[in-house]
N, C-alpha and C. Protein backbone atom coordinates (compact mmCIF):
# COMPACT_ATOMS: atom_id res chain seq x y z
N UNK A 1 -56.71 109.18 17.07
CA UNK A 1 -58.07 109.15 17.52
C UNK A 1 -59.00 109.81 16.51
N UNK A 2 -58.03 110.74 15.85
CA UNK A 2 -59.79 111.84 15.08
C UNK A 2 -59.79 110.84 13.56
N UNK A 3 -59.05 110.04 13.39
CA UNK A 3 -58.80 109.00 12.09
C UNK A 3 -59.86 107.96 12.33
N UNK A 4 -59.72 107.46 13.80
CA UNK A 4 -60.84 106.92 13.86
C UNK A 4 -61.98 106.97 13.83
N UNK A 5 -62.06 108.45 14.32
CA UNK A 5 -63.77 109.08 13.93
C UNK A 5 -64.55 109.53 13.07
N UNK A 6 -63.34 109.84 12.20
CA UNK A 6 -63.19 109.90 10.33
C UNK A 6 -63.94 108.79 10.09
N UNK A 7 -63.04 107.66 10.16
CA UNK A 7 -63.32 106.55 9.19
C UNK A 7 -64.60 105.81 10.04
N UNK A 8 -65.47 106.24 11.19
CA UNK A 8 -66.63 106.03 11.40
C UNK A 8 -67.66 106.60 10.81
N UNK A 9 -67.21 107.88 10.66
CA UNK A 9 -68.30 108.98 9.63
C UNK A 9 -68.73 108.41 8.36
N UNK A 10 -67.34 108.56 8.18
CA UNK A 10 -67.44 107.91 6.52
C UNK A 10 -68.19 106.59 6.02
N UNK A 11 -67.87 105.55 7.35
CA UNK A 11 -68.58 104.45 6.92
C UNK A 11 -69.82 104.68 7.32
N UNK A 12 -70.52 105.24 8.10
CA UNK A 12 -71.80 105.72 8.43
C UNK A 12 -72.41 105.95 7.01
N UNK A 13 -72.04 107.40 6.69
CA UNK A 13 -72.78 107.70 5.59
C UNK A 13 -72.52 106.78 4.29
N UNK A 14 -71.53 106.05 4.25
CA UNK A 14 -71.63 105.44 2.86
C UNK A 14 -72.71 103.93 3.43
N UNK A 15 -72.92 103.76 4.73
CA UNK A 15 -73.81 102.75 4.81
C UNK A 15 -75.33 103.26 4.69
N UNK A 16 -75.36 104.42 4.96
CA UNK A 16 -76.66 105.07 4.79
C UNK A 16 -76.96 105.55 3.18
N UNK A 17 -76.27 105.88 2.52
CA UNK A 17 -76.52 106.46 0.96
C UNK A 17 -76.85 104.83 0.31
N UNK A 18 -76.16 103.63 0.71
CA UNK A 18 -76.59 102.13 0.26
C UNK A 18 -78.11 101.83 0.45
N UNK A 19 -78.00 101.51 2.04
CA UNK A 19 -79.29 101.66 2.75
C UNK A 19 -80.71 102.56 1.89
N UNK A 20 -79.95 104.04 1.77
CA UNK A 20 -81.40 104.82 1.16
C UNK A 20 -81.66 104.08 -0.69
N UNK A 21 -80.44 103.78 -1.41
CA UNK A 21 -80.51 103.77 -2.71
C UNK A 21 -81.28 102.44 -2.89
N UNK A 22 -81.06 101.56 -2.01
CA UNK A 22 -82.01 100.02 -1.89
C UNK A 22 -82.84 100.54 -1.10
N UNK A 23 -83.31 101.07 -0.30
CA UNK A 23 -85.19 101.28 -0.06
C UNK A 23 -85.65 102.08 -1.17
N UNK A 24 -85.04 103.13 -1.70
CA UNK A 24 -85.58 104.12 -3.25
C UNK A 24 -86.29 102.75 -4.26
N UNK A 25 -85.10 102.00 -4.74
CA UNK A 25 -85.47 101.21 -5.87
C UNK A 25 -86.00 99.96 -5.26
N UNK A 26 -86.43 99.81 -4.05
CA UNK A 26 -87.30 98.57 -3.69
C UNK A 26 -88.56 98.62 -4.03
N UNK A 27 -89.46 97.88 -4.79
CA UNK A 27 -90.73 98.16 -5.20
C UNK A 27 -91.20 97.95 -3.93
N UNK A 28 -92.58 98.81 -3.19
CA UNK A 28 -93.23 98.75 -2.58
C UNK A 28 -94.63 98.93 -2.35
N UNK A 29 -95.49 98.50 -1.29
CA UNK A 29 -96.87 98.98 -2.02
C UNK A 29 -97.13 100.20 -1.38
N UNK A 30 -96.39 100.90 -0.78
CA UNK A 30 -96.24 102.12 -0.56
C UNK A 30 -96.44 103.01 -2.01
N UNK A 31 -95.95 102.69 -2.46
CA UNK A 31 -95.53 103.00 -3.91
C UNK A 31 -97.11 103.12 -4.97
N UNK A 32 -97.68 102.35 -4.09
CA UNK A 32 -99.16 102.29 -4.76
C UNK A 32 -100.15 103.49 -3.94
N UNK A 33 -99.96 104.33 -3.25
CA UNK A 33 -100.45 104.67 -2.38
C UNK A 33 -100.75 106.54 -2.63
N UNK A 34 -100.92 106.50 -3.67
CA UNK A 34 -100.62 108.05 -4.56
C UNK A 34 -101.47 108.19 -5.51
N UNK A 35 -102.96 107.78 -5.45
CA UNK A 35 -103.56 107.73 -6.39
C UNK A 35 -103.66 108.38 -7.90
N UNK A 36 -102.60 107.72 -8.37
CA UNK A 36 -102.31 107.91 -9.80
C UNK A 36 -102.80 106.31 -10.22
N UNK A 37 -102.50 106.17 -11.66
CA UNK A 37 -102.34 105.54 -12.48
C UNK A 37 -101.10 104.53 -12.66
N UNK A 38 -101.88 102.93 -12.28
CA UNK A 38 -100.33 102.10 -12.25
C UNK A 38 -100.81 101.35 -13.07
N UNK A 39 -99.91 100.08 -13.31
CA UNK A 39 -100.14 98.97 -14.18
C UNK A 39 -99.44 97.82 -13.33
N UNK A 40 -100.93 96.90 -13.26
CA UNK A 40 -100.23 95.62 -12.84
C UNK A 40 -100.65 94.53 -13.57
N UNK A 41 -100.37 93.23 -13.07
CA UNK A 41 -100.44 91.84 -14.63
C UNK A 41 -100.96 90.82 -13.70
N UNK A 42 -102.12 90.50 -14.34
CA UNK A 42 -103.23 89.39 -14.33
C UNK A 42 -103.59 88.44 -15.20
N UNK A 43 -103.47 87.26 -15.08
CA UNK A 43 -103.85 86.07 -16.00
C UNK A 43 -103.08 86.27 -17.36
N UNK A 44 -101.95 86.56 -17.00
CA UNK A 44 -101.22 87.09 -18.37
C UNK A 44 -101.62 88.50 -19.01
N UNK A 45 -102.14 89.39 -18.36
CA UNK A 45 -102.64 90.64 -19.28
C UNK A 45 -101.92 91.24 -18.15
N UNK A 46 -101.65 92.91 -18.89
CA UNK A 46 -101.28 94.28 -18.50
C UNK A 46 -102.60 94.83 -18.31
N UNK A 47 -102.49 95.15 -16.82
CA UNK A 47 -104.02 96.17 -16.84
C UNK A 47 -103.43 97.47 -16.20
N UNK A 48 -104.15 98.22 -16.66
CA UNK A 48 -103.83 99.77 -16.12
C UNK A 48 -105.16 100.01 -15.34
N UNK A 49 -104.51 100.07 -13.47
CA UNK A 49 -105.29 100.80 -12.78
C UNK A 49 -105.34 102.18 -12.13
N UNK A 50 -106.29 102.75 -11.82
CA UNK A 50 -106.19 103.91 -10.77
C UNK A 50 -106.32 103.39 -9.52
N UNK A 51 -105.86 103.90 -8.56
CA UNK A 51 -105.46 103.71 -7.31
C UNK A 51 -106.44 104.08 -6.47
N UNK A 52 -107.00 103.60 -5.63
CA UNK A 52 -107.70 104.16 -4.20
C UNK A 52 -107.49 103.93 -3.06
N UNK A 53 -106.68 104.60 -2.30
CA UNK A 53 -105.89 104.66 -1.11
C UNK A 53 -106.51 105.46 -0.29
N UNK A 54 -107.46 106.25 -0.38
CA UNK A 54 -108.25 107.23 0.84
C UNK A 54 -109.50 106.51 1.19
N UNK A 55 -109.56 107.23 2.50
CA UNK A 55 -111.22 106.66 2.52
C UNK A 55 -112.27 107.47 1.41
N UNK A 56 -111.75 108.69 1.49
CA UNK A 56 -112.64 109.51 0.26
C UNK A 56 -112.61 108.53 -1.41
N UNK A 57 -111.70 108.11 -1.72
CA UNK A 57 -111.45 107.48 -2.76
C UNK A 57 -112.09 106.04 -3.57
N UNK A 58 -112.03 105.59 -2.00
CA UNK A 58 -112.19 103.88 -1.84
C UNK A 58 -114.04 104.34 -1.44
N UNK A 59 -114.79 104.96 -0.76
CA UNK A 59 -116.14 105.47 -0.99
C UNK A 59 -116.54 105.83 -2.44
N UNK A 60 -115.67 106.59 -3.44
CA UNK A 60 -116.02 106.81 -4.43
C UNK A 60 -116.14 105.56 -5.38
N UNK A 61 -115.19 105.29 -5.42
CA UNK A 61 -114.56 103.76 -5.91
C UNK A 61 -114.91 104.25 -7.66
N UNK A 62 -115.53 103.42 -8.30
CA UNK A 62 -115.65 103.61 -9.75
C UNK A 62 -117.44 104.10 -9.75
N UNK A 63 -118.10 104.42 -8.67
CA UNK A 63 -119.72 104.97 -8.48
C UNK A 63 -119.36 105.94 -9.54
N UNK A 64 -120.78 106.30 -10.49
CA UNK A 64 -121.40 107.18 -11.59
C UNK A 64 -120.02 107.40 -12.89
N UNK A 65 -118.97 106.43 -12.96
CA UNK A 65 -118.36 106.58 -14.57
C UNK A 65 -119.30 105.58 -14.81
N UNK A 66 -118.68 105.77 -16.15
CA UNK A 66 -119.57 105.27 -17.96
C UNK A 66 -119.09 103.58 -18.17
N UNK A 67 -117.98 103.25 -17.77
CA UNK A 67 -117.34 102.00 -17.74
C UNK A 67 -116.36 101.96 -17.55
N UNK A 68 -115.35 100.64 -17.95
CA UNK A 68 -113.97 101.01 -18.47
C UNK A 68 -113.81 100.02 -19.07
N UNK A 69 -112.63 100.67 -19.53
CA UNK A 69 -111.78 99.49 -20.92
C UNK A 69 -111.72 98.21 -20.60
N UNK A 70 -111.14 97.40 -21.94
CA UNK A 70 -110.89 96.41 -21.42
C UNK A 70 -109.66 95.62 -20.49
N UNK A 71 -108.59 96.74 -20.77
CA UNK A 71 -107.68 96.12 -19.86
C UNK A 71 -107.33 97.85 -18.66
N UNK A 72 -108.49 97.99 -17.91
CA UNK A 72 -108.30 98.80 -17.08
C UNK A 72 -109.20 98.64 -15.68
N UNK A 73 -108.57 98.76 -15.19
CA UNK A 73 -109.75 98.71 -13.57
C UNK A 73 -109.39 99.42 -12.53
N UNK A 74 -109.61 99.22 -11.16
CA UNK A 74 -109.10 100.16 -10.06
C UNK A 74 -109.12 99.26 -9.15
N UNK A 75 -108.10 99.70 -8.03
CA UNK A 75 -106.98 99.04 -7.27
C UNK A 75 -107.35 99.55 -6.01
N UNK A 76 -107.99 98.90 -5.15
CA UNK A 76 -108.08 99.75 -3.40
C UNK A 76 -107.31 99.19 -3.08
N UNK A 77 -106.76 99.87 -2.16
CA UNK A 77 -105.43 99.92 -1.25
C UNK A 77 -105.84 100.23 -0.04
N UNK A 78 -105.88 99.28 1.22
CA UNK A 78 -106.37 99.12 2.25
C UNK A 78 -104.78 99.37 3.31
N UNK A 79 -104.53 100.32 4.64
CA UNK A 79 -104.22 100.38 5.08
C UNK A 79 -103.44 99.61 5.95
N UNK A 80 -104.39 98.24 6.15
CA UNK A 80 -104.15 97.14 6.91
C UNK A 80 -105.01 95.97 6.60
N UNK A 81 -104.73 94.79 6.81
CA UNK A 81 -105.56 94.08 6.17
C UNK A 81 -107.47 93.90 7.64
N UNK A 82 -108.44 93.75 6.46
CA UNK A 82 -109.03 93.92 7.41
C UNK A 82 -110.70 93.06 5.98
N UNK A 83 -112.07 93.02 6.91
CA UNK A 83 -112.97 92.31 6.00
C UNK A 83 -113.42 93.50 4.72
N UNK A 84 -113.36 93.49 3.56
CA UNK A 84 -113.36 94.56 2.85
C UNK A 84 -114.54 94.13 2.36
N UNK A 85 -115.89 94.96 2.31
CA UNK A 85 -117.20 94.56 1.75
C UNK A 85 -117.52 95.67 0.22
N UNK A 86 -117.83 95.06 -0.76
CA UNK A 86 -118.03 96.07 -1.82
C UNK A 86 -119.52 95.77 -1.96
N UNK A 87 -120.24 97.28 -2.55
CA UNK A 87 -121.83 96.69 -3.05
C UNK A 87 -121.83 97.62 -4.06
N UNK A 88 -122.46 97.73 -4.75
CA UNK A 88 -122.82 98.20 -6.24
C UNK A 88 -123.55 100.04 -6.02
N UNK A 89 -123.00 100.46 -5.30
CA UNK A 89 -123.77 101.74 -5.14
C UNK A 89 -123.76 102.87 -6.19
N UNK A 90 -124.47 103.65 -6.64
CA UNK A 90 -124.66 104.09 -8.02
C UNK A 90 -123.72 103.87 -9.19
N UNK A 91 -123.65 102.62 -9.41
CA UNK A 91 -122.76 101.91 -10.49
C UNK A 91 -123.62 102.18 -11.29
N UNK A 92 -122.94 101.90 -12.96
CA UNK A 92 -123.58 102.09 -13.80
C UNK A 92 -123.67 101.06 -15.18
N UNK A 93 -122.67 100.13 -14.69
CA UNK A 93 -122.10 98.78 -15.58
C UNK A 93 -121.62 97.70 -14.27
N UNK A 94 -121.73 96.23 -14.73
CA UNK A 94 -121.28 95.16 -14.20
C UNK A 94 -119.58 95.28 -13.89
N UNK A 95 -119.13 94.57 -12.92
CA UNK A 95 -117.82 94.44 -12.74
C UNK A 95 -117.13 93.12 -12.43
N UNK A 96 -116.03 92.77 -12.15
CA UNK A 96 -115.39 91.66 -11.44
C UNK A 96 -115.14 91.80 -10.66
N UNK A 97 -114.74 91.48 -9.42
CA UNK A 97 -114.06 92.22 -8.35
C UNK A 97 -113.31 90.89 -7.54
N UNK A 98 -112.52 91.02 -7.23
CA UNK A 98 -111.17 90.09 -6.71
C UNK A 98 -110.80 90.82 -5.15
N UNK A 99 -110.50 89.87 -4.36
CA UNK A 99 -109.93 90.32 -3.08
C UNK A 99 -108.82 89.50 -2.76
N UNK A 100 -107.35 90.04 -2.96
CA UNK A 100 -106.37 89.54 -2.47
C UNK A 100 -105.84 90.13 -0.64
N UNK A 101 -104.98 89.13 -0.59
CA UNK A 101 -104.03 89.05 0.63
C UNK A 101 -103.02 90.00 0.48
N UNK A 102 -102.27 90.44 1.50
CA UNK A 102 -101.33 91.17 1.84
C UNK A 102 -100.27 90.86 0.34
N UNK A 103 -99.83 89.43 0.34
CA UNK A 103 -98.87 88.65 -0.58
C UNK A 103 -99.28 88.63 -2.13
N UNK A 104 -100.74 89.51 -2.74
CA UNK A 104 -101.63 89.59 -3.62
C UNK A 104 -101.92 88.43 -4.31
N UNK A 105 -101.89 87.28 -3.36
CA UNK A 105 -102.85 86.28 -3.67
C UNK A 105 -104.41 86.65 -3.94
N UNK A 106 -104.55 86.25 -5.07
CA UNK A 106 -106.15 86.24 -5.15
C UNK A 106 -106.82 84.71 -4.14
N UNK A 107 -107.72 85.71 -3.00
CA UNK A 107 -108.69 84.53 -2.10
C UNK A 107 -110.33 84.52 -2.35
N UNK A 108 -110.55 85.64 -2.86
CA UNK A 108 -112.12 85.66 -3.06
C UNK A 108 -112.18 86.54 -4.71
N UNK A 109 -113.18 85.64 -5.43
CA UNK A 109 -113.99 86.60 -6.61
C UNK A 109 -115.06 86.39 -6.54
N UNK A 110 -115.89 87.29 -7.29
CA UNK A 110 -116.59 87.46 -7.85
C UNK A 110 -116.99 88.11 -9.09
N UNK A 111 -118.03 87.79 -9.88
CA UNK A 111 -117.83 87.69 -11.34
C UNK A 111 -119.17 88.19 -11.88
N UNK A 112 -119.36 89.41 -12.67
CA UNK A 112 -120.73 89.95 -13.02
C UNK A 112 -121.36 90.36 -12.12
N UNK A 113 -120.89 91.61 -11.47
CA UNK A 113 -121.87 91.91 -9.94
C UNK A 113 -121.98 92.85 -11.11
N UNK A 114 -123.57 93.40 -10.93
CA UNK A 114 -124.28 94.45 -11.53
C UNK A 114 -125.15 95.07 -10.75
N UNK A 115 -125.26 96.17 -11.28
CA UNK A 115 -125.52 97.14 -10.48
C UNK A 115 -126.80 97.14 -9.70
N UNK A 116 -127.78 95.93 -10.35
CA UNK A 116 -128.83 96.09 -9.88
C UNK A 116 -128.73 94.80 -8.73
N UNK A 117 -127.66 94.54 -8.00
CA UNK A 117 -127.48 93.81 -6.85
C UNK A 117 -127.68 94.93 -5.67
N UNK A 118 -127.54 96.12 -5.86
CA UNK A 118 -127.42 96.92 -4.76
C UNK A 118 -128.92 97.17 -3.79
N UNK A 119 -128.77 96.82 -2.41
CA UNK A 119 -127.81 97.37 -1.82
C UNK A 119 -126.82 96.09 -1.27
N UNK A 120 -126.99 94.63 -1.86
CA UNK A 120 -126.25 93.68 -1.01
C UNK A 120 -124.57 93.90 -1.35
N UNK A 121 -124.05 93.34 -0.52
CA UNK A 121 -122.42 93.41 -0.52
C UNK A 121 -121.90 92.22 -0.49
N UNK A 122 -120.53 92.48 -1.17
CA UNK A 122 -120.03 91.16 -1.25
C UNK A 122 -119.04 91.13 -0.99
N UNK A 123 -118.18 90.35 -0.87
CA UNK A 123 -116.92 89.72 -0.25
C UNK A 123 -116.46 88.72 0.45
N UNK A 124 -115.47 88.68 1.19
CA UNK A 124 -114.84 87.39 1.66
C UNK A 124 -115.10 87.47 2.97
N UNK A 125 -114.95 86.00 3.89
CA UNK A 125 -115.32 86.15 5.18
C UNK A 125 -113.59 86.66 5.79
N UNK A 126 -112.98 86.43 4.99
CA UNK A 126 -110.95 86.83 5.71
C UNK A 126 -110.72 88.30 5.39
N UNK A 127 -110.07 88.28 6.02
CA UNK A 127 -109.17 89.42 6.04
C UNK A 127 -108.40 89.78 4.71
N UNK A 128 -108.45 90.79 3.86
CA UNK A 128 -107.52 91.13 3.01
C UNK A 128 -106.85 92.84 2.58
N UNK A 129 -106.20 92.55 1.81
CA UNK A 129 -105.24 93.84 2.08
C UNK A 129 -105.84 95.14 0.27
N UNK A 130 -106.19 94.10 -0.36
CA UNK A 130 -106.55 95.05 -1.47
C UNK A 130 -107.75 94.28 -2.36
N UNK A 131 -108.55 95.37 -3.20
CA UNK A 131 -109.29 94.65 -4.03
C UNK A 131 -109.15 95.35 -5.28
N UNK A 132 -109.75 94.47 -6.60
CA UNK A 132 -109.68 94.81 -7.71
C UNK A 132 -110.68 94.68 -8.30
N UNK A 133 -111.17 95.56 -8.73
CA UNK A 133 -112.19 96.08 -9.86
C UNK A 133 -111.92 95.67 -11.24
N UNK A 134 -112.46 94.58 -11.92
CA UNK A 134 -112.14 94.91 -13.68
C UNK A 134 -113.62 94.66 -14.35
N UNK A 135 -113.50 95.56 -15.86
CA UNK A 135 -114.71 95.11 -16.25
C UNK A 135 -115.39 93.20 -16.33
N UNK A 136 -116.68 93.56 -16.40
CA UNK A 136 -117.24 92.23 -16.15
C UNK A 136 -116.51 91.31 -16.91
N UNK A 137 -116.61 89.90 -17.11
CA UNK A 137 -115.99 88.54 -17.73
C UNK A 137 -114.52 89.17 -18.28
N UNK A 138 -113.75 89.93 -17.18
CA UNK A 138 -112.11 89.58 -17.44
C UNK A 138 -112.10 88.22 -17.01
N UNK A 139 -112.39 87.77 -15.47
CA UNK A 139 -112.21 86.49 -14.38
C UNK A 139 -112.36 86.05 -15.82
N UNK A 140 -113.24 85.28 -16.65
CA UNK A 140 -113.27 84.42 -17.43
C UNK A 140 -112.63 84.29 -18.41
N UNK A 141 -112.26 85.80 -18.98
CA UNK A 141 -111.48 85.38 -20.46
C UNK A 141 -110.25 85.21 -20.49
N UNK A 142 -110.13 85.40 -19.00
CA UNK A 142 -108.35 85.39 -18.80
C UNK A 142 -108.14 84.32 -17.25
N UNK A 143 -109.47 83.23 -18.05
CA UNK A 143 -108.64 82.37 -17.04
C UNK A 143 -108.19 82.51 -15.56
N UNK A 144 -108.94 83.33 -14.97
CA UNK A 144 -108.20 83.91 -13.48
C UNK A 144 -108.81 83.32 -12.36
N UNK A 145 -107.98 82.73 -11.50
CA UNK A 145 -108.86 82.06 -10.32
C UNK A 145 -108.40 82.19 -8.85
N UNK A 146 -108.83 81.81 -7.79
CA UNK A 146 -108.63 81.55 -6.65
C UNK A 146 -107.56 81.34 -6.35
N UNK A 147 -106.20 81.86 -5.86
CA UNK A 147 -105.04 81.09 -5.68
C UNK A 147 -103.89 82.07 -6.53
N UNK A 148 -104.41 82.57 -7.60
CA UNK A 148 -103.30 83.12 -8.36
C UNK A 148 -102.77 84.13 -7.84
N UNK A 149 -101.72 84.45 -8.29
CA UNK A 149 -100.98 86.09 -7.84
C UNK A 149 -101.09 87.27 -8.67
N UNK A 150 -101.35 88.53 -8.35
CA UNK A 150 -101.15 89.62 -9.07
C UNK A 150 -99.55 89.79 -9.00
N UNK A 151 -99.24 90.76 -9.96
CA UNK A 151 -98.01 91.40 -10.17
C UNK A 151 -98.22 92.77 -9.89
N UNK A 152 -97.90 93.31 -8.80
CA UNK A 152 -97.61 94.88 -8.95
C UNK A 152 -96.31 95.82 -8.16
């Protein structure tokens, strides 16, 4: 009897140390959710974003910096998917801004919002799970449209 309860233990935990080592190395967008510095791939380019996962964060968004590079932007990270409205509030340069799906389909862009659009907002009439910020005419030089997928 205690052989049998052995060899239940045992398989327990060696099903659980599997279990944990495949959720560890499963990419997730959990994983995005730490506002650091990630890199994901668009229209064939590497872009390096910062993350905005708070409401404090995603309010700040990229308001009063100087610009950014050319292959850098920022990444909101929405809780749940839901209508995500952006407007130009003390911006200080033009942007792109993309709204994907849960699946990071790109469903809505827009292209050259500048700052002096504010206070109108823009976005999609659906539901989505994240948006992306890049400097102005990436959408164009890299070919990026409606339909495509991010990598992250």
């Amino acid at each position: 009897m205690k052989g049998k309860y052995l060899y239940a233990a045992v398989f327990f935990i060696c099903a659980l140390v599997v279990g944990l080592t495949y959720v560890a190395s499963a990419p997730s967008v959990s994983e995005l959710t730490d506002s650091a510095e990630h890199s994901l791939v668009i229209g064939g380019e590497t872009v390096r974003v910062t993350i905005a996962d708070s409401d404090a964060a995603r309010a700040q968004g990229l308001s009063g910096r100087a610009g950014l590079a050319e292959n850098e932007g920022m990444l909101f990270v929405f809780p749940q998917d839901g209508v995500h409205g952006f407007w130009m509030k003390d911006m200080l340069f033009s942007i792109d801004i993309l709204w994907m799906s849960v699946d990071k389909e790109i469903v809505h862009i827009e292209e050259n919002v500048s700052p002096g659009t504010f206070p109108t907002s823009f976005g999609p009439k659906i539901a989505t799970r994240f948006v992306l910020e890049l400097p102005a005419g990436f959408v164009k030089a890299h070919n990026v449209a409606v339909g495509d997928t991010v990598s992250f």
